[in-house]
Structure formats: C-alpha cells, structure tokens
Protein backbone atom coordinates (compact mmCIF):
# COMPACT_ATOMS: atom_id res chain seq x y z
CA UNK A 1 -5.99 32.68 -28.30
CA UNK A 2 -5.32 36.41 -28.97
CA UNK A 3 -6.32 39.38 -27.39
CA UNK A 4 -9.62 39.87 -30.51
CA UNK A 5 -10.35 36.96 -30.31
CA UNK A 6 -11.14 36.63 -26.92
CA UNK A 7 -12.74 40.11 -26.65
CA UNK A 8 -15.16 38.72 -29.37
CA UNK A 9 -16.06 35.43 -27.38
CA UNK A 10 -16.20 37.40 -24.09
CA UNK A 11 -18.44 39.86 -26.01
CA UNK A 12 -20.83 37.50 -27.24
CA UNK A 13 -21.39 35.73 -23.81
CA UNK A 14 -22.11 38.91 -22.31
CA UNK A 15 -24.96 39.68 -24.41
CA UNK A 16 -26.51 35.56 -24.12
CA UNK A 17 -26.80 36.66 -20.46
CA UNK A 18 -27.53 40.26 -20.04
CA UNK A 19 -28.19 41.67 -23.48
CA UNK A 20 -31.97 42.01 -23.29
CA UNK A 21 -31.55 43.81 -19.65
CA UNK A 22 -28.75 46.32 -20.35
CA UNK A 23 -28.17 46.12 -23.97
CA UNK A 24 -24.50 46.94 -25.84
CA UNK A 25 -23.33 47.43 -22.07
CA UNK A 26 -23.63 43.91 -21.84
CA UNK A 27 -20.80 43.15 -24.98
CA UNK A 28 -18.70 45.72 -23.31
CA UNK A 29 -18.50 44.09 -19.92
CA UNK A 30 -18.27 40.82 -21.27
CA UNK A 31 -15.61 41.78 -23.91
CA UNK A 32 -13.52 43.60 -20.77
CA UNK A 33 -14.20 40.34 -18.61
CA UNK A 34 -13.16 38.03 -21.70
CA UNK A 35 -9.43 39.96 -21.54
CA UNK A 36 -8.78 39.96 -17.93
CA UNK A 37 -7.62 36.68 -17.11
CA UNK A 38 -4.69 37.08 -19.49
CA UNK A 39 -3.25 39.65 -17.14
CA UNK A 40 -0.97 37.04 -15.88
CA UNK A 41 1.79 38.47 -18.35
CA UNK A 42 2.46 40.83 -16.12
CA UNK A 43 4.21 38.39 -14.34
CA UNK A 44 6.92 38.47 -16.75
CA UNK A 45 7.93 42.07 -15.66
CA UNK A 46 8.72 41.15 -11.94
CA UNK A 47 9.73 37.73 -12.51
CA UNK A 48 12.14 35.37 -14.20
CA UNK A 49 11.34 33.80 -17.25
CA UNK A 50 10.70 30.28 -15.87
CA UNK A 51 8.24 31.40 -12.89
CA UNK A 52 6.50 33.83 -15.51
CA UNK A 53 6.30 30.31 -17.81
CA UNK A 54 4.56 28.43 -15.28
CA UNK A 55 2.36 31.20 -14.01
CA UNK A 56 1.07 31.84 -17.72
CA UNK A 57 -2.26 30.29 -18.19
CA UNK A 58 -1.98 29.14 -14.90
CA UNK A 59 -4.34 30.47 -11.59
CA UNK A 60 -6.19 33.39 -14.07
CA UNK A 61 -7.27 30.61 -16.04
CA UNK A 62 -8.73 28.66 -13.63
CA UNK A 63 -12.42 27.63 -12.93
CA UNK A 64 -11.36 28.35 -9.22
CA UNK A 65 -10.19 32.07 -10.41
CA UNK A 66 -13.93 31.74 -12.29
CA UNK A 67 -15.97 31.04 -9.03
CA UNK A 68 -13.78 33.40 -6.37
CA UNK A 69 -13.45 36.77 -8.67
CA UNK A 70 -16.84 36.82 -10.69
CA UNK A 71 -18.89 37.33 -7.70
CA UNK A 72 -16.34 40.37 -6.79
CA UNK A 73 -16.83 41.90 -10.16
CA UNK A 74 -20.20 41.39 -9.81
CA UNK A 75 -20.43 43.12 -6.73
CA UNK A 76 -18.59 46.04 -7.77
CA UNK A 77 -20.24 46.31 -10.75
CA UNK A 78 -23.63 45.93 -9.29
CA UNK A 79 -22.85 49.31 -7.30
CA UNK A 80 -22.14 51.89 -10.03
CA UNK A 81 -24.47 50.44 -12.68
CA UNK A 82 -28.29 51.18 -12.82
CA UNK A 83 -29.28 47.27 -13.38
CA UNK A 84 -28.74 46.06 -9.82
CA UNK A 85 -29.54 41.77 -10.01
CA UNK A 86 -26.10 40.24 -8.46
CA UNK A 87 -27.53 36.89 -9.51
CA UNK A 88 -26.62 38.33 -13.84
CA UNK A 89 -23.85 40.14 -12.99
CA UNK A 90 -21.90 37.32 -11.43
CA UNK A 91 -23.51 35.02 -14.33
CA UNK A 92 -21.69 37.27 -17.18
CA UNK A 93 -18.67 37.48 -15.52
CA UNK A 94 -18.46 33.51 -14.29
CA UNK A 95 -19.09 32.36 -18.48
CA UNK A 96 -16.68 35.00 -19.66
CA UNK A 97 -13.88 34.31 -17.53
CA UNK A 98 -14.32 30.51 -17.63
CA UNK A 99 -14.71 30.31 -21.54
CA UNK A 100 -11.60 32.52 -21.75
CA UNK A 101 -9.71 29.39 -20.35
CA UNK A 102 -11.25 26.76 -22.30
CA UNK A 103 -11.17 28.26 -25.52
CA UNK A 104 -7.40 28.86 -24.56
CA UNK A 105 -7.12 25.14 -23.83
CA UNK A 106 -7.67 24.37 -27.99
CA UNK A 107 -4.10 25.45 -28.57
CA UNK A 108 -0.73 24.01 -27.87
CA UNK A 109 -0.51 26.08 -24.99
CA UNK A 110 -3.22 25.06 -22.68
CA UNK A 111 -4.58 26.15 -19.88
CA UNK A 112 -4.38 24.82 -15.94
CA UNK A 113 -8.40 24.74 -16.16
CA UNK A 114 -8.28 22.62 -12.93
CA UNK A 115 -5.27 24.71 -10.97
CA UNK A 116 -3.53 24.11 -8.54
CA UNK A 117 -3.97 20.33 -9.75
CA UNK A 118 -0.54 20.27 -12.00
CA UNK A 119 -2.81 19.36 -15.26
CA UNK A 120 -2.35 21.39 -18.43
CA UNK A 121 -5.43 21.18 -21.03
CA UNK A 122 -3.69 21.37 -24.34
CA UNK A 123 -6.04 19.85 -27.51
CA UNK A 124 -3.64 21.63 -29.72
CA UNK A 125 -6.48 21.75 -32.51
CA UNK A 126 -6.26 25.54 -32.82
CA UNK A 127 -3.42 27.56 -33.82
CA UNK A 128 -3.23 30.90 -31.31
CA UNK A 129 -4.65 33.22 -34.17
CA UNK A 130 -7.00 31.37 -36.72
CA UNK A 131 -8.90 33.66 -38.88
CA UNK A 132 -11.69 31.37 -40.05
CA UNK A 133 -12.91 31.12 -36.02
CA UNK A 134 -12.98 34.65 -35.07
CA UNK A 135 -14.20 36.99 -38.06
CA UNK A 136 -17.29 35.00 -38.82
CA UNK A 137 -18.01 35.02 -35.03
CA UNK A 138 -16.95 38.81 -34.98
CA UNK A 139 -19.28 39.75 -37.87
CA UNK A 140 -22.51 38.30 -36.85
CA UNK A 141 -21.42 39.89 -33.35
CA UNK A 142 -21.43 42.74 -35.08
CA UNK A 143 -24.89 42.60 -36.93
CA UNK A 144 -26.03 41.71 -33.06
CA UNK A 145 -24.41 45.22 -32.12
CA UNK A 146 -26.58 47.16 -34.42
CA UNK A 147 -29.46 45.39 -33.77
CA UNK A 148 -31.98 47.02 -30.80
CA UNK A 149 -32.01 45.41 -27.71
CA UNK A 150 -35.09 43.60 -27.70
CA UNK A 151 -35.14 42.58 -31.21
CA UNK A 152 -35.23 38.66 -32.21
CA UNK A 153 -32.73 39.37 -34.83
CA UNK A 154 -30.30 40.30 -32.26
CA UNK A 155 -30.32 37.20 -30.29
CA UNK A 156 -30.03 35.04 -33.66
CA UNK A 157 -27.21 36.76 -34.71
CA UNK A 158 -25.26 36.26 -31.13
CA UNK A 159 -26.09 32.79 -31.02
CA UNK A 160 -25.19 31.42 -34.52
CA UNK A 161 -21.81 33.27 -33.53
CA UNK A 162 -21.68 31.17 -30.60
CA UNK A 163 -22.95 28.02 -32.56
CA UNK A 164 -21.08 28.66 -35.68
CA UNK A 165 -17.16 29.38 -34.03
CA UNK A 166 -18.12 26.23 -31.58
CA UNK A 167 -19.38 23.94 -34.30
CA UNK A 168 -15.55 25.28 -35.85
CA UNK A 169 -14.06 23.76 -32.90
CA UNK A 170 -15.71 20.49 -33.49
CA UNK A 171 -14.39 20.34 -37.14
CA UNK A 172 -10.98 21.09 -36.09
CA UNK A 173 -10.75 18.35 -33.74
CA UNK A 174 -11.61 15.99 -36.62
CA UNK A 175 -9.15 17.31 -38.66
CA UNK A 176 -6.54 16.65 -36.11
CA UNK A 177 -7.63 13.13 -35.60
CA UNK A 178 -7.52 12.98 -39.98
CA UNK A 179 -3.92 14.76 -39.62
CA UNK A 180 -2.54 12.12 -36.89
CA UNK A 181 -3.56 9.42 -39.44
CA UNK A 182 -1.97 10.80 -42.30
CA UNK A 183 1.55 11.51 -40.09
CA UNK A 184 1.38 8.06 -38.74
CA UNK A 185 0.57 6.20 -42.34
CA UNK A 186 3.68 8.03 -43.09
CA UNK A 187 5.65 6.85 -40.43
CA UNK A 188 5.27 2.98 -40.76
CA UNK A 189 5.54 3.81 -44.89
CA UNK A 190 9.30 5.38 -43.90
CA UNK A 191 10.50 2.70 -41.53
CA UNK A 192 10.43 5.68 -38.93
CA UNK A 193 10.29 3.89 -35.58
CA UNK A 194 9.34 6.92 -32.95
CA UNK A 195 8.93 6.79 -29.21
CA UNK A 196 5.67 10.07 -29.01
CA UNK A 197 4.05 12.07 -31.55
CA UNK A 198 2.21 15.21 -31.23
CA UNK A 199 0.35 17.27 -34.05
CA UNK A 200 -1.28 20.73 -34.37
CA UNK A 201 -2.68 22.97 -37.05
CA UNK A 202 0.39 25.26 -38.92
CA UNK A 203 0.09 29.06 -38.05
CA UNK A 204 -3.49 30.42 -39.17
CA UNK A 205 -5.31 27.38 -40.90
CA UNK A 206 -6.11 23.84 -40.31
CA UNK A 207 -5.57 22.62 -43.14
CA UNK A 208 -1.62 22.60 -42.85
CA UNK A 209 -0.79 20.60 -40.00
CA UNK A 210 2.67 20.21 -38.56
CA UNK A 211 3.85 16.77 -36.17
CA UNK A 212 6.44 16.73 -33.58
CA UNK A 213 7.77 13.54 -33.78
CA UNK A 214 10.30 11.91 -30.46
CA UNK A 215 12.52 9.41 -31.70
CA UNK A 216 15.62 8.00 -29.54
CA UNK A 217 18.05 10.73 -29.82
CA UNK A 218 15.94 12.89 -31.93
CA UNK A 219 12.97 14.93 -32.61
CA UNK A 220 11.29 14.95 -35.98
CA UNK A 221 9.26 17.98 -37.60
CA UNK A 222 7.18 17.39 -40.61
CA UNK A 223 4.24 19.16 -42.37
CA UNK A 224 1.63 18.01 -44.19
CA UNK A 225 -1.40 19.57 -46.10
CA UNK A 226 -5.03 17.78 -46.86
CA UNK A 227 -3.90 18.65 -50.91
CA UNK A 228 -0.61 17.27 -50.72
CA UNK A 229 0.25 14.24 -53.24
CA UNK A 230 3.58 13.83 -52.44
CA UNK A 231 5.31 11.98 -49.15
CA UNK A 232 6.45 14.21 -46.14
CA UNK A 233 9.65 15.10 -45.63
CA UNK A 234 10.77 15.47 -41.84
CA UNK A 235 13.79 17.43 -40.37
CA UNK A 236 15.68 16.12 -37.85
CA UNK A 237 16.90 17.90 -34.84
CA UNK A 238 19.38 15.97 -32.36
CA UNK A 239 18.01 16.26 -28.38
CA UNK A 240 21.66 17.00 -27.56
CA UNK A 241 20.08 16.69 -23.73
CA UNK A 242 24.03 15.77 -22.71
CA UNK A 243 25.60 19.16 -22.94
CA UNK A 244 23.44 20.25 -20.32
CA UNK A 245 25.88 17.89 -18.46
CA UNK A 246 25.24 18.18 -14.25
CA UNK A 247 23.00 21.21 -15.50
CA UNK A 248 20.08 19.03 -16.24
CA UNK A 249 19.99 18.01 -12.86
CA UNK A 250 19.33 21.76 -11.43
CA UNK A 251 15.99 22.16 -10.15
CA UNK A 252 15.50 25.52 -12.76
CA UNK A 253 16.43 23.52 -15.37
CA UNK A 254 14.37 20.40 -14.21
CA UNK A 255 11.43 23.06 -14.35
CA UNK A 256 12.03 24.27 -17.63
CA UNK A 257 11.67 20.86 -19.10
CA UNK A 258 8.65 20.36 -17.38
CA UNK A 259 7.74 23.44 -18.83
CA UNK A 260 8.64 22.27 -21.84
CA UNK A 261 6.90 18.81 -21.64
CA UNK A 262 10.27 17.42 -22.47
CA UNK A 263 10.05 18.18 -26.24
CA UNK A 264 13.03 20.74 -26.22
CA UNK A 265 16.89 20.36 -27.87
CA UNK A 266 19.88 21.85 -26.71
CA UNK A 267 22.38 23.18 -29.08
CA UNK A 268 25.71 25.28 -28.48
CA UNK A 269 26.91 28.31 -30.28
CA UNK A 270 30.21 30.06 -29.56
CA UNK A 271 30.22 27.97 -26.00
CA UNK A 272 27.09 29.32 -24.79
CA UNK A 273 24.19 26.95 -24.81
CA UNK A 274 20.41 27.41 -25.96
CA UNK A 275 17.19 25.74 -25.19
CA UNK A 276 14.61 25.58 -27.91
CA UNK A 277 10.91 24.58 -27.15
CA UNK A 278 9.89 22.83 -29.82
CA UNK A 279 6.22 22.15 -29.01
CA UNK A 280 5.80 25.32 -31.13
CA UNK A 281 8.14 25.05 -34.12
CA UNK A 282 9.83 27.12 -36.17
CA UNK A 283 9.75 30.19 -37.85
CA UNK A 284 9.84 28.79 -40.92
CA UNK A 285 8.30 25.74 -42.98
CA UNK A 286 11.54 25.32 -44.78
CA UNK A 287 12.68 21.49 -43.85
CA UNK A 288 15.81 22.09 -41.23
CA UNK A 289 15.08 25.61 -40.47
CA UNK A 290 16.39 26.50 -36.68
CA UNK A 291 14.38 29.80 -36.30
CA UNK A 292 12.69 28.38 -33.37
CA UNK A 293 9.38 30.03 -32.24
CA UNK A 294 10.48 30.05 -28.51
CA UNK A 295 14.46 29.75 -28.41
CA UNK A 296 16.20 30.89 -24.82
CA UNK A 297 20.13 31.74 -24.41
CA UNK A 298 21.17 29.93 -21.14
CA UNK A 299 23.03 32.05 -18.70
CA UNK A 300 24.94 30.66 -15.87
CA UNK A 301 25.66 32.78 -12.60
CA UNK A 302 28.59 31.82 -10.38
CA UNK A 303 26.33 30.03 -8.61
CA UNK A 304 25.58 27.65 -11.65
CA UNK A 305 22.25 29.18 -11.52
CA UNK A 306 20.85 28.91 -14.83
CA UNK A 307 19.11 32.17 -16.61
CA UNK A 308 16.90 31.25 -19.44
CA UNK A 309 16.59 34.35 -22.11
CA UNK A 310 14.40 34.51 -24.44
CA UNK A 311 16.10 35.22 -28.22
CA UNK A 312 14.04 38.25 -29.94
CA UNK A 313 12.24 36.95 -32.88
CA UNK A 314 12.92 38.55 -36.63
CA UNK A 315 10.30 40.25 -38.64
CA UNK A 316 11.63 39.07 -41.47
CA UNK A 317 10.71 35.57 -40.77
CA UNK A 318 7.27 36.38 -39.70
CA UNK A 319 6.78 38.26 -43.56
CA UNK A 320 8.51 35.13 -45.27
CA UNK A 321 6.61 32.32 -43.23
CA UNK A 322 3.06 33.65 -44.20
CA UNK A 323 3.88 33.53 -47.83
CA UNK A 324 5.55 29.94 -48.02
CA UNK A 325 2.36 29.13 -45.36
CA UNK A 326 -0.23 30.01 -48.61
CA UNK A 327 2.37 27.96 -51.11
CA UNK A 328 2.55 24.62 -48.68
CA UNK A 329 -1.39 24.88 -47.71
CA UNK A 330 -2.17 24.21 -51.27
CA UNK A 331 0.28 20.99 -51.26
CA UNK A 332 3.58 19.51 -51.66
C-alpha cells in the first residue's frame, strides 16, 4: 500500500500498545516503524532491475524480519527514551512491522510473508492506493491524536480505526469473490474458453474491477462495474512468448517471468523487444490500450545478457485514466 497509508496503520498500532504509557510518542514510533520495511527500494539503486524485483516485498516483509529486528529497535529505543519496559517496545515494533506486510499482501503485489519459502501472498482485493480504507482510518486516528492520553475517547477512536479499515478488508474480499462471478458468467455467455483468470479492484475503488484473462495464445483484459447493464468487452493482447526465441531460455529472463507469474506479452518495436507485466494493466481503461503500467525495453549485451528497463510512465495518462475511472465506475 502507499507510504500514508501505512504510516496511518503503523500509527494506530502504536498507540493499541503503548498509547496509555507514552502517549502521541507512541503514533510516532509506530508510524516510523509502519514505513521501514519498505526500505527495500533502495535496492533498486545498486542493483538491476530483476534482483531489485525479487527483493521488493521480499525479506523486509517478512514475519522472520518481524521477530529478528523488533527486539533491536526495541533495544535501542529502550535506551534513549524515558519509558524503559523492553517487553512494549519490542511489542509495538513486532505488530507494526508485521501488519506492514500483511496489509501489503491485499494487493496484486504481495508480500513473501513466509520468506525465504518462495511463496508470494497476493489477495489482490485492494488496489495500492484506495481512498475509502485509509482516510476514515486516518480521521478517527486523528480525533485519537487530540484526545489526552488517558482518556476513553482516545482508545475508541483508535480502535474503530482499526475495526472499521479491517472490517473494509472483509468487504473487499467479497466483492472480489461477486466480481469473479460476474467475469466468469461472462465468459461461458461469450463462448470464451480460457486456460486462468485473475481479478482485482481498478485503480482507487472496488467497485470497478478489472480480470486478466489467459487464453491459448492470448491474454484477455476486461472491466466491469457493480452498475454496469451492458456485456463486457475484453481486449486481446497476443503472448507473442516466441520472439523471445533462445532468449526465453536465459536464466534472467526465466526469472523475470517468474517475476511476472507468467502473465506478461512480448511485443517488438523498431527491432527491439519489450516485456509488459500485465498483472497490473494499463494506463488506461480504453479497450486495446498498450500503456502498460509496468512495460520494460529489453537490452541485450554481447553476451546475450538480457537488460530489462523500465519505460517512464506519462502524466498525461495518469490525468486521463482518473477521469474515464469516475465515467466507467458508474457503468457501461
């Protein structure tokens, strides 16, 4: 989830724990605690981009990371500050690192939760920034902030944050199952015979939900709202997996469709190929668009090494998709 997001949750766990002993202090450290394990992007500045792909979510995310650095912080913290007990200290920083992780583990990303077992938690019922999970849970964090430390109306306020943004979760899981239904219904009604399916919630709502559909020698994207009376219309994107040609048996490019959980396409432009990830979509809702969220230019060194490169992302697209997003949420 993003950066606010999990500075609220982290927030909010710190004060469950320690917010009658050491007051506000206890949102700050849990808010700071809530942010570190997404420090793993640093990777990205002294690696390549496939290593910096698998190391994302990966160790930092961990309940192992949990358990080994949360007593550390603890003790360090436990030094400076005037409220000594190791015991809370490590208890803050345990819940705020591990629910980091598993709130991460709602979107299409996931999280290795269980690393180094190779398992990626991905529930995909969350989109990475959903507004109707994080501002009610940030404002009654903030009517806990201005509430004394020992006052009962301070504790309410934290916990229906807690029990209101997790109850969310809940609903959005449902939705996801209702969504599945819906694309599948579809499906059999178009004759679409399909090998794996995948949905998640459209950018910033769950009501909009888009499937990745795996056919033979294709993938299918389709959207569909809850207020939509109309069929849905899919796009088609060929796999193309055979101009990789002996590339797709390199061991970088083997892990970069592992990476990819084998729902990528290859397509060539001006004889240079790209490799577009299409577990998170496109830039667009616009049926065929090829503005793909995560889209990487393939460079080959003398070697036949392959270099993946990310393709920089246009503003432009960003401004358009939120206002077709509003249109196509209210239905087809």
């Amino acid at each position: 989830m993003d950066s606010l997001t999990q500075i609220v949750l982290g927030a909010a766990v710190g004060e469950a724990v320690l917010g009658r002993k050491i007051g506000n202090k206890a949102m700050l450290y849990g808010a700071i605690a809530g942010t570190i394990p997404d420090l793993d992007v640093v990777a990205s500045y002294f690696t390549d981009t496939v290593t910096a792909l698998e190391i994302h979510r990966g160790f930092t995310h961990s309940i192992l990371f949990s358990v080994l650095f949360a007593p550390l912080f603890a003790f360090i913290v436990s030094k400076y500050e005037k409220y000594k007990n190791f015991k809370n200290w490590t208890l803050l920083f345990f819940l705020a690192f591990v629910t980091h992780p598993i709130l991460d583990a709602q979107t299409t990303w996931g999280t290795k939760l269980f690393w180094p077992l190779d398992i990626r938690l991905a529930f995909k019922n969350v989109f990475v920034i959903d507004p109707l999970y994080t501002l009610p849970f940030l404002g009654f964090l903030v009517l806990a902030l201005l509430q004394k430390k020992e006052t009962k109306k301070r504790r309410l306020y934290n916990n229906l944050g807690l029990i209101i943004s997790s109850f969310y979760l809940v609903i959005t899981l449902i939705l996801k199952g209702i969504s599945y239904q819906k694309f599948t219904k579809e499906l059999a009604s178009q004759n679409i015979i399909y090998k794996n399916i995948e949905t998640k919630p459209a950018p910033l709502n769950t009501i909009l939900w888009t499937a990745n559909i795996e056919t033979e020698d294709a993938f299918l994207i389709g959207y569909a709202s809850f207020f939509d009376e109309n069929p849905i219309q899919f796009s088609k994107y060929l796999k193309n997996h055979h101009l990789l040609g002996e590339l797709k048996n390199h061991r970088k490019m083997k892990r970069m469709i592992a990476i990819s959980k084998n729902w990528y396409t290859i397509n060539k432009i001006n004889n240079t190929l790209y490799f577009n990830d299409l577990r998170f979509g496109t830039l667009s809702i616009k049926p065929n668009a090829t503005n793909f969220v995560f889209k990487y230019k393939i460079n080959i060194d003398e070697n036949g090494t392959p270099f993946f490169i990310e393709e920089p992302k246009e503003k432009r697209d960003a401004k358009k998709l939120l206002s077709d997003l509003w249109k196509r949420i209210k239905g087809n």
